[in-house]
PDB file of N, CA and C in Angstrom:
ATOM      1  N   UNK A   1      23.169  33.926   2.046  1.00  0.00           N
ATOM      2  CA  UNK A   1      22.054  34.552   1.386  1.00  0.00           C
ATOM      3  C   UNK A   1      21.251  33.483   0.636  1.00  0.00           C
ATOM      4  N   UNK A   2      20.076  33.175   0.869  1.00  0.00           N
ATOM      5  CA  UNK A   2      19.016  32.740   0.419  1.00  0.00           C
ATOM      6  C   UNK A   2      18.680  33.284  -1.619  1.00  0.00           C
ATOM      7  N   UNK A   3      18.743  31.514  -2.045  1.00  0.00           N
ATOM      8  CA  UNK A   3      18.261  32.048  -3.598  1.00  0.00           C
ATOM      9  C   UNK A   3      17.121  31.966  -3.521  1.00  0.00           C
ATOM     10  N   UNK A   4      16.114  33.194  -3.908  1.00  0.00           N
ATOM     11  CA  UNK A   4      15.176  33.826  -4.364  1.00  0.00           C
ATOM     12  C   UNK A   4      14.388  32.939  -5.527  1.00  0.00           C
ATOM     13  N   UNK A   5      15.766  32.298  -6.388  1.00  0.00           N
ATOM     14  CA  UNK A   5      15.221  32.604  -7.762  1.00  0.00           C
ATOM     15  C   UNK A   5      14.689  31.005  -8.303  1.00  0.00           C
ATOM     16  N   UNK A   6      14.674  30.785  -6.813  1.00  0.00           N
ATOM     17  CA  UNK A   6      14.199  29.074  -7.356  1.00  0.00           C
ATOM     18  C   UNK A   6      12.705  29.164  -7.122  1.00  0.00           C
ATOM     19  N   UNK A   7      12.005  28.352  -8.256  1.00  0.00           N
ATOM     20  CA  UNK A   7      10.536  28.087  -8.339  1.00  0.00           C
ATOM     21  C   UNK A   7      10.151  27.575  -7.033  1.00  0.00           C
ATOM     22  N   UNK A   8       8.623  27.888  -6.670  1.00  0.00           N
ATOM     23  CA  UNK A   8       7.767  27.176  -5.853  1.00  0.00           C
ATOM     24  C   UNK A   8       7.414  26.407  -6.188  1.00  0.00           C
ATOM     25  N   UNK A   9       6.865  25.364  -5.776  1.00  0.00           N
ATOM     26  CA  UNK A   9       6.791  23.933  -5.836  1.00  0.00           C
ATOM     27  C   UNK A   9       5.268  23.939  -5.060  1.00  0.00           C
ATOM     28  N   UNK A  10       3.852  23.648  -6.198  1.00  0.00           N
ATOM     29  CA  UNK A  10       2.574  23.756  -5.679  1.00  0.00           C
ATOM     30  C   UNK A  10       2.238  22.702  -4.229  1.00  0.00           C
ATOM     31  N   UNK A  11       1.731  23.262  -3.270  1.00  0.00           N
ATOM     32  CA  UNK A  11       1.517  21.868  -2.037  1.00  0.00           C
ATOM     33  C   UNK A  11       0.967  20.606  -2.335  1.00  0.00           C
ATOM     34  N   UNK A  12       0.000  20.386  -3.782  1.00  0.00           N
ATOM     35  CA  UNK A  12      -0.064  19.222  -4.008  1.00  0.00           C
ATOM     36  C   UNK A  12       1.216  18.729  -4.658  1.00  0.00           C
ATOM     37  N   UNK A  13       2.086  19.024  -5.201  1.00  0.00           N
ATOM     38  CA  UNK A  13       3.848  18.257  -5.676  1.00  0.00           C
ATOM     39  C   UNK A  13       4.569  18.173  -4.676  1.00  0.00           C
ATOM     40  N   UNK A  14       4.814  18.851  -3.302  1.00  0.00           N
ATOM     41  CA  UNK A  14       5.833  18.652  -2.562  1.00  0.00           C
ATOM     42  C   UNK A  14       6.182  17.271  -2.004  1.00  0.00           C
ATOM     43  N   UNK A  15       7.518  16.702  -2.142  1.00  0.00           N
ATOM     44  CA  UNK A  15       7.900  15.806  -1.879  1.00  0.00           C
ATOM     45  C   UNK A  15       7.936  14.877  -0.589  1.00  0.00           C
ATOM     46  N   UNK A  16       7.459  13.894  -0.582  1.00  0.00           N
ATOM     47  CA  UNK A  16       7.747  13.359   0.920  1.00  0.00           C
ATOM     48  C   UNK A  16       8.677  12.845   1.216  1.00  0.00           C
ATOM     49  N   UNK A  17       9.577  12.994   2.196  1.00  0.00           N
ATOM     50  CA  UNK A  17      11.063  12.936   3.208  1.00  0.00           C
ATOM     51  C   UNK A  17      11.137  11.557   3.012  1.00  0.00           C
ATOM     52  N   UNK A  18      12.296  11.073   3.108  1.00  0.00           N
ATOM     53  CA  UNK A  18      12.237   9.402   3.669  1.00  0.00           C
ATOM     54  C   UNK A  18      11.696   9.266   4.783  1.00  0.00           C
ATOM     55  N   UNK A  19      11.393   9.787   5.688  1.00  0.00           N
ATOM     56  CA  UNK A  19      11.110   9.738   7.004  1.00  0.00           C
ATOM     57  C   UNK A  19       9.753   9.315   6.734  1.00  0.00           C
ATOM     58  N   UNK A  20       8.784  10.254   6.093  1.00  0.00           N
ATOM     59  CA  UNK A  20       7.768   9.985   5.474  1.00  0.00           C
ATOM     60  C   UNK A  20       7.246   8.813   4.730  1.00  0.00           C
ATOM     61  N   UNK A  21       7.770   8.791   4.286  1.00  0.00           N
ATOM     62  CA  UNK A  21       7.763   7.217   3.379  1.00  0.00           C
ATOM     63  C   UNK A  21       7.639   5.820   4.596  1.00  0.00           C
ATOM     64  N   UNK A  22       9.040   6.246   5.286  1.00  0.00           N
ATOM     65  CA  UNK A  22       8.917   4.950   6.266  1.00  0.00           C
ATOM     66  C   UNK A  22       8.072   5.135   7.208  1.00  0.00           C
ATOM     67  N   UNK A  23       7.323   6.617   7.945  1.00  0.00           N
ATOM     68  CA  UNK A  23       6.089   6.133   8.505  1.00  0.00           C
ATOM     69  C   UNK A  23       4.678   5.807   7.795  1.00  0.00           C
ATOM     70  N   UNK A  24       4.907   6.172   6.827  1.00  0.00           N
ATOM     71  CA  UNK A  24       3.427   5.665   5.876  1.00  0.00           C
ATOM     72  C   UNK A  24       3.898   4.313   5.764  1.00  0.00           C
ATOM     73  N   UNK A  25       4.702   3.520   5.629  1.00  0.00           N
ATOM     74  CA  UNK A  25       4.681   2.228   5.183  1.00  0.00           C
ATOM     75  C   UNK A  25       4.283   1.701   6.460  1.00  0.00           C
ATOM     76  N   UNK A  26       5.028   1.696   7.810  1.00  0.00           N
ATOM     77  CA  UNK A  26       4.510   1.192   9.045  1.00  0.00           C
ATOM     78  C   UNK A  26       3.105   1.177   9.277  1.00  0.00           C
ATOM     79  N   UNK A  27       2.481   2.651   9.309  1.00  0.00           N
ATOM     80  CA  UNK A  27       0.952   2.981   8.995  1.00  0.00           C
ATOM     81  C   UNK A  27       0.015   1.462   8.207  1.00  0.00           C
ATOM     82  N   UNK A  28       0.346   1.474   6.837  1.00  0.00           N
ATOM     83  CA  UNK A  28       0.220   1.089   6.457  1.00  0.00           C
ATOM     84  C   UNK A  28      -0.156  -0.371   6.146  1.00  0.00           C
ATOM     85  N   UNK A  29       1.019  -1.314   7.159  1.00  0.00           N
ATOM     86  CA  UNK A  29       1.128  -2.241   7.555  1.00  0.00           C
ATOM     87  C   UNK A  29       0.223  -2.949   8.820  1.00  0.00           C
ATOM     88  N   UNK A  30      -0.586  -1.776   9.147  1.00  0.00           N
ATOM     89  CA  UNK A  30      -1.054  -2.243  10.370  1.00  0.00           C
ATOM     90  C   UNK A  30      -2.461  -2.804  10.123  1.00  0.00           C
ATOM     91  N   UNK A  31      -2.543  -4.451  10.584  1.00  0.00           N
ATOM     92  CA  UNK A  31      -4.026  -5.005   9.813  1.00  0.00           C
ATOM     93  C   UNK A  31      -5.115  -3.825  10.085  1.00  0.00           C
ATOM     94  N   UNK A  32      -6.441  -3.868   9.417  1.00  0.00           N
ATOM     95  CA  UNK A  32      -7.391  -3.573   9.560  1.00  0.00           C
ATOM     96  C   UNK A  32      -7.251  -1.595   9.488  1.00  0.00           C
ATOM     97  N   UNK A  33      -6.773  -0.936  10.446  1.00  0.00           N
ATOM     98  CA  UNK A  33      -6.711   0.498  10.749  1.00  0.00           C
ATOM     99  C   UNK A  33      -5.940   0.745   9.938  1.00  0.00           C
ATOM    100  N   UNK A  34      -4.900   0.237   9.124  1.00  0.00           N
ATOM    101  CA  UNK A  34      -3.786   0.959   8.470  1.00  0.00           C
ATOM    102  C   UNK A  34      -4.199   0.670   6.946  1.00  0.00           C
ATOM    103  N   UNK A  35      -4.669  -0.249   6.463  1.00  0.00           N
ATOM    104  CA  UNK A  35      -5.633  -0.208   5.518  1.00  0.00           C
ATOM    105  C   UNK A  35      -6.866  -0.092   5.021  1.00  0.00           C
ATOM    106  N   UNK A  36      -7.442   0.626   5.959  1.00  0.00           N
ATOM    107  CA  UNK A  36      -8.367   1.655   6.160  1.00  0.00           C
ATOM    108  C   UNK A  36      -7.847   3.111   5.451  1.00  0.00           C
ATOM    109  N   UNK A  37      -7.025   3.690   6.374  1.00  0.00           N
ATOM    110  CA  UNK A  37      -5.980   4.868   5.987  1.00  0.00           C
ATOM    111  C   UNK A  37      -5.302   4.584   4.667  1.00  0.00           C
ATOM    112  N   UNK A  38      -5.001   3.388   4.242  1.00  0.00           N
ATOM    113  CA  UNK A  38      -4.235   3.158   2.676  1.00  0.00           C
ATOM    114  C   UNK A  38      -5.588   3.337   2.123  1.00  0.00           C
ATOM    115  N   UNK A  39      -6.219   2.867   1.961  1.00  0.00           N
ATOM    116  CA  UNK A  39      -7.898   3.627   0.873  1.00  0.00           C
ATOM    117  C   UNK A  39      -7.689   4.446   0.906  1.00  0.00           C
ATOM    118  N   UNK A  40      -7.892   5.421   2.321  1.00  0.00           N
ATOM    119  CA  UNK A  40      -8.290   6.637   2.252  1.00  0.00           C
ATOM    120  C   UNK A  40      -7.640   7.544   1.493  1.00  0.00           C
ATOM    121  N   UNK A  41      -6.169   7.197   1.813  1.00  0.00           N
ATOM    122  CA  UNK A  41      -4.903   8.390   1.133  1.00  0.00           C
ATOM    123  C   UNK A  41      -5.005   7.954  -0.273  1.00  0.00           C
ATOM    124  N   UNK A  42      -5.045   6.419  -1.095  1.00  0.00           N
ATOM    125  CA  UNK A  42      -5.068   6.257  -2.031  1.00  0.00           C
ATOM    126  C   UNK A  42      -6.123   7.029  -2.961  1.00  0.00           C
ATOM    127  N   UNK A  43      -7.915   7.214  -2.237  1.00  0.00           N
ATOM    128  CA  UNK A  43      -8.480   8.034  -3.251  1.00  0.00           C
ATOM    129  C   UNK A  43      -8.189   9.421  -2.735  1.00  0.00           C
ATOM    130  N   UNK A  44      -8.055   9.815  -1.861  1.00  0.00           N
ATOM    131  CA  UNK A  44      -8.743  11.374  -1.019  1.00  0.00           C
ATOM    132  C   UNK A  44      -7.387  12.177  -1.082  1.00  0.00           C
ATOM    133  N   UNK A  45      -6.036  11.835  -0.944  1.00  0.00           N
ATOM    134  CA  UNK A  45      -4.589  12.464  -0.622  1.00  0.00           C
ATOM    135  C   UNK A  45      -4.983  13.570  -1.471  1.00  0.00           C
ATOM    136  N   UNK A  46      -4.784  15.114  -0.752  1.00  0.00           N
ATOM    137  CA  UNK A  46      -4.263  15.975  -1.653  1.00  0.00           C
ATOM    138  C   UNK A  46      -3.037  16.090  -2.242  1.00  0.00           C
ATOM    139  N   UNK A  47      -2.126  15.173  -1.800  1.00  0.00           N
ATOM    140  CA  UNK A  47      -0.534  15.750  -1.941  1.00  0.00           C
ATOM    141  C   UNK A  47      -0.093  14.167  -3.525  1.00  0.00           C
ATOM    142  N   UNK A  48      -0.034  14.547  -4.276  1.00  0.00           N
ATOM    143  CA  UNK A  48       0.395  13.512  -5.693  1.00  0.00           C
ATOM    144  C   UNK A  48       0.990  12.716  -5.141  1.00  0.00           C
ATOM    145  N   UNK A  49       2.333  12.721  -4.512  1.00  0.00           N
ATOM    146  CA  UNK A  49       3.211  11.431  -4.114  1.00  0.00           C
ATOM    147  C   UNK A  49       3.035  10.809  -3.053  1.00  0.00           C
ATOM    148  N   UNK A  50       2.063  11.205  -1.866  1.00  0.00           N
ATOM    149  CA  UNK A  50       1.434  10.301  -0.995  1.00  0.00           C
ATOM    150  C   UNK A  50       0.291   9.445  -1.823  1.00  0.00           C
ATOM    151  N   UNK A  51      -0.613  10.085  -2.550  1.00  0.00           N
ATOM    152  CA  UNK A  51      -1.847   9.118  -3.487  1.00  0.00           C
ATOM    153  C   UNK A  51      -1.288   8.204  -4.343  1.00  0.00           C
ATOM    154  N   UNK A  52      -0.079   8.534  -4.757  1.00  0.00           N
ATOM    155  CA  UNK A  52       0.692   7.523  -5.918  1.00  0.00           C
ATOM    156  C   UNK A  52       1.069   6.359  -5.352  1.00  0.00           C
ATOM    157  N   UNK A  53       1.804   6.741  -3.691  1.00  0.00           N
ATOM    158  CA  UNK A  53       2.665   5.743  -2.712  1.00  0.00           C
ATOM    159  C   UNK A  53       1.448   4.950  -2.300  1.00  0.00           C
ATOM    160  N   UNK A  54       0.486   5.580  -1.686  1.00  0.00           N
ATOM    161  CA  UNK A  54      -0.464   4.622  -1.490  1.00  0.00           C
ATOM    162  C   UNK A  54      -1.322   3.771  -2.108  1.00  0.00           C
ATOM    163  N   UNK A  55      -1.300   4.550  -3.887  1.00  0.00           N
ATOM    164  CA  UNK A  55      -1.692   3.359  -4.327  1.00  0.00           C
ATOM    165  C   UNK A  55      -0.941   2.061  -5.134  1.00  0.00           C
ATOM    166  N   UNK A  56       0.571   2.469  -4.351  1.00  0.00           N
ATOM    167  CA  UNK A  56       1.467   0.834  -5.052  1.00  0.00           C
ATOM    168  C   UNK A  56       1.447   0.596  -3.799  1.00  0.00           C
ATOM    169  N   UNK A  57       1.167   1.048  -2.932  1.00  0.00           N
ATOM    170  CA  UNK A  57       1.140   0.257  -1.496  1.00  0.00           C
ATOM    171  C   UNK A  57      -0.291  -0.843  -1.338  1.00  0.00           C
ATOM    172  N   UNK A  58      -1.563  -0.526  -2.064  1.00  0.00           N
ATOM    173  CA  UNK A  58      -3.040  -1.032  -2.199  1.00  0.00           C
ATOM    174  C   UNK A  58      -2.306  -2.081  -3.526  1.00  0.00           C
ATOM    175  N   UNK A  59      -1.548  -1.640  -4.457  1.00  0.00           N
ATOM    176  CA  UNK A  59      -1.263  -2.659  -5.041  1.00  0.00           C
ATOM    177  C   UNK A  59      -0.349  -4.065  -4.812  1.00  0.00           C
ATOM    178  N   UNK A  60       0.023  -3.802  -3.405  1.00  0.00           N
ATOM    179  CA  UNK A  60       1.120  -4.488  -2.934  1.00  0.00           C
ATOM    180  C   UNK A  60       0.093  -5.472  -2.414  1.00  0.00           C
ATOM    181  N   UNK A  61      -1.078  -4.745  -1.523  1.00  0.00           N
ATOM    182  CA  UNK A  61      -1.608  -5.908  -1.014  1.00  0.00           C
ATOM    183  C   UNK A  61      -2.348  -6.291  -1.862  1.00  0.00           C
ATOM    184  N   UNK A  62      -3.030  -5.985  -3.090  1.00  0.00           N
ATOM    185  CA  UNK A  62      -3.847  -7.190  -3.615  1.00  0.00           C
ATOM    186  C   UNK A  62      -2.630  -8.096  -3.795  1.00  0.00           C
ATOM    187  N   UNK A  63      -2.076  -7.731  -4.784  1.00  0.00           N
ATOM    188  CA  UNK A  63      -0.836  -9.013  -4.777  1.00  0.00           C
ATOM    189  C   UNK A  63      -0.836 -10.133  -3.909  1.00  0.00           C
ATOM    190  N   UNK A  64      -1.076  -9.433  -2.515  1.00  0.00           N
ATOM    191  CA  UNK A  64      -0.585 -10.582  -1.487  1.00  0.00           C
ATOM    192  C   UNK A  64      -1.384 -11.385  -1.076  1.00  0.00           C
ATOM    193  N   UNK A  65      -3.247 -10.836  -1.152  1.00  0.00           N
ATOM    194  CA  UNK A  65      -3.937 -11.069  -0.756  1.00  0.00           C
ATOM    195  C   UNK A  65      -4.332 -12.537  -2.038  1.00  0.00           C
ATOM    196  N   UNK A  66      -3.679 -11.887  -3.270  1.00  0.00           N
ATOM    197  CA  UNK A  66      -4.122 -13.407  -4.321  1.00  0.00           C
ATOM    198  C   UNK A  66      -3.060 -14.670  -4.347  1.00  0.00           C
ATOM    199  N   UNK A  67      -1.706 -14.151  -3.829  1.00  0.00           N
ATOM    200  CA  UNK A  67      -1.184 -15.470  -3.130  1.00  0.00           C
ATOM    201  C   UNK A  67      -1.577 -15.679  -2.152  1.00  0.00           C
ATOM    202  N   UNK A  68      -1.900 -15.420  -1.296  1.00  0.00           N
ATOM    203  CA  UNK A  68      -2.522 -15.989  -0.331  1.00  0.00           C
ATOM    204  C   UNK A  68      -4.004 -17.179  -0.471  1.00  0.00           C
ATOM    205  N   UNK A  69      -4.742 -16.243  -1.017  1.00  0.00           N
ATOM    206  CA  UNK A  69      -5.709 -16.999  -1.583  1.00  0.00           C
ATOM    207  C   UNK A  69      -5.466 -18.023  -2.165  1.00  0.00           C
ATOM    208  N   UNK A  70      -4.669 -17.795  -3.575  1.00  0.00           N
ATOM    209  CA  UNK A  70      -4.232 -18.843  -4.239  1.00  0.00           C
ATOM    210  C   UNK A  70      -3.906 -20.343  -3.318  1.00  0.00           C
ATOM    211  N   UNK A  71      -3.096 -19.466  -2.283  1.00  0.00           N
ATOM    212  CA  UNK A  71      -2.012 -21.054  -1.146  1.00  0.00           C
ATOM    213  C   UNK A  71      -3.192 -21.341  -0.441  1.00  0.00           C
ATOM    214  N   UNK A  72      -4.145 -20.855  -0.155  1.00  0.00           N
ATOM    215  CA  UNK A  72      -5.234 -21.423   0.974  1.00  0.00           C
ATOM    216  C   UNK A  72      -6.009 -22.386   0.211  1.00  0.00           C
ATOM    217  N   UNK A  73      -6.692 -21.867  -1.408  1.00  0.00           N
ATOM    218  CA  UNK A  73      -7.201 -22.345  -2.556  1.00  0.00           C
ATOM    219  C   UNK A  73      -6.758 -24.124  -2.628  1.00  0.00           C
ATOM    220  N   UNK A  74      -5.575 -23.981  -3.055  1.00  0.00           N
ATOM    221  CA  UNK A  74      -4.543 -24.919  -3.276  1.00  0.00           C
ATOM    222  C   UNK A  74      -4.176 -26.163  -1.964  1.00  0.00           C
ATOM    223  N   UNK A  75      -4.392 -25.389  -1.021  1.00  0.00           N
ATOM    224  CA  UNK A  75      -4.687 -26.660   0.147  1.00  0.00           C
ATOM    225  C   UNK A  75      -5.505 -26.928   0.488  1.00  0.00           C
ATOM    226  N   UNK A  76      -6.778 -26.142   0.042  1.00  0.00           N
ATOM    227  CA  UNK A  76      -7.907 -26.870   0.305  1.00  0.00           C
ATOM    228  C   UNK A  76      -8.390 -28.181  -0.644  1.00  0.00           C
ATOM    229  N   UNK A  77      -7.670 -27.501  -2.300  1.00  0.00           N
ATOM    230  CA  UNK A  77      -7.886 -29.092  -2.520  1.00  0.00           C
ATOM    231  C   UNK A  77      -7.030 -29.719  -2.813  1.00  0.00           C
ATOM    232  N   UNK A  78      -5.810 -29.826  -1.874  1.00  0.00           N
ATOM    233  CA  UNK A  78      -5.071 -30.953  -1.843  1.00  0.00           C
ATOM    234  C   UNK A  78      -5.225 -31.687  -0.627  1.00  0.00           C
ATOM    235  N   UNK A  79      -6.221 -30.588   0.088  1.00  0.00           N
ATOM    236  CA  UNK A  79      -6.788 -31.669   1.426  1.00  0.00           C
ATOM    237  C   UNK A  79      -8.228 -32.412   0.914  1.00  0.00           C
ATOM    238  N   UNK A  80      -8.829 -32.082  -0.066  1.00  0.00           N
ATOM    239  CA  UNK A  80      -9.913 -32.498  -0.463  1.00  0.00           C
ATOM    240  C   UNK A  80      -9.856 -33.966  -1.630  1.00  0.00           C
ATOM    241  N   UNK A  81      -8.100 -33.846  -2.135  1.00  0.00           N
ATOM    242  CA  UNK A  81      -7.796 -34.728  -2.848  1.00  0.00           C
ATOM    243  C   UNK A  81      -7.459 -36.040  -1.993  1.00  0.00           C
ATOM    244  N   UNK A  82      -6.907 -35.797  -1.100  1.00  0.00           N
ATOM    245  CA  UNK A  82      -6.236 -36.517   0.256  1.00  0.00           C
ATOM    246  C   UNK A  82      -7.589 -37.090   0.762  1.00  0.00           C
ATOM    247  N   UNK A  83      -8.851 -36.424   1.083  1.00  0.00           N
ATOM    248  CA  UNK A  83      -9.824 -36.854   1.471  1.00  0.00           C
ATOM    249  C   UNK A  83     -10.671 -38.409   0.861  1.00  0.00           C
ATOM    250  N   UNK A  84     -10.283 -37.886  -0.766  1.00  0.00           N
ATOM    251  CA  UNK A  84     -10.987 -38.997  -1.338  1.00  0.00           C
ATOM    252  C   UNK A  84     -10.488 -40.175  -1.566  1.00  0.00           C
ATOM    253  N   UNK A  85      -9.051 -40.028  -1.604  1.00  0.00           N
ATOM    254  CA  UNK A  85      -8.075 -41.245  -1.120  1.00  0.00           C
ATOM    255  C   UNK A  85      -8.455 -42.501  -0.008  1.00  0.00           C
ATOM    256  N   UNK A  86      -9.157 -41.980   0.623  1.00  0.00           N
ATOM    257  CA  UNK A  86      -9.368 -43.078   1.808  1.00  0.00           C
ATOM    258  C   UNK A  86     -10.441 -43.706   1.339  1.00  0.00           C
TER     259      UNK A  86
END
């Protein structure tokens, strides 16, 4: 017999599965189209814990995107330092 007496849970709170999680992260991962879709869910998601996931997922990549920068930054002028050496 089915309990009755447990609360509903509004469709924007319902939880996403692990399953969920690990295809949004794949999604996610994919250059160009999958961070496209990470914007999108980050402002537009009706559902709270997909907009939340996606936006530490948008926070994951700035992160990555300023080491990156940073390491490209950083060899450019240690190739530019190297340059004036000669």
């Amino acid at each position: 017999m089915a309990n009755n007496n447990s609360p509903k849970i509004p469709l924007e709170y319902t939880p996403i599965s692990m399953w969920g999680y690990f295809g949004y992260s794949i999604l996610f991962s994919i250059p160009f189209i999958g961070w496209i879709f990470l914007v999108i869910f980050a402002l537009t998601a009706s559902n709270i814990n997909l907009r939340n996931f996606a936006r530490s997922q948008f926070c994951v990549f700035i992160i990555w995107a300023i080491f990156i920068m940073i390491a490209l930054f950083s060899g450019l002028i240690a190739s530019m330092f190297e340059a004036i050496k000669l």
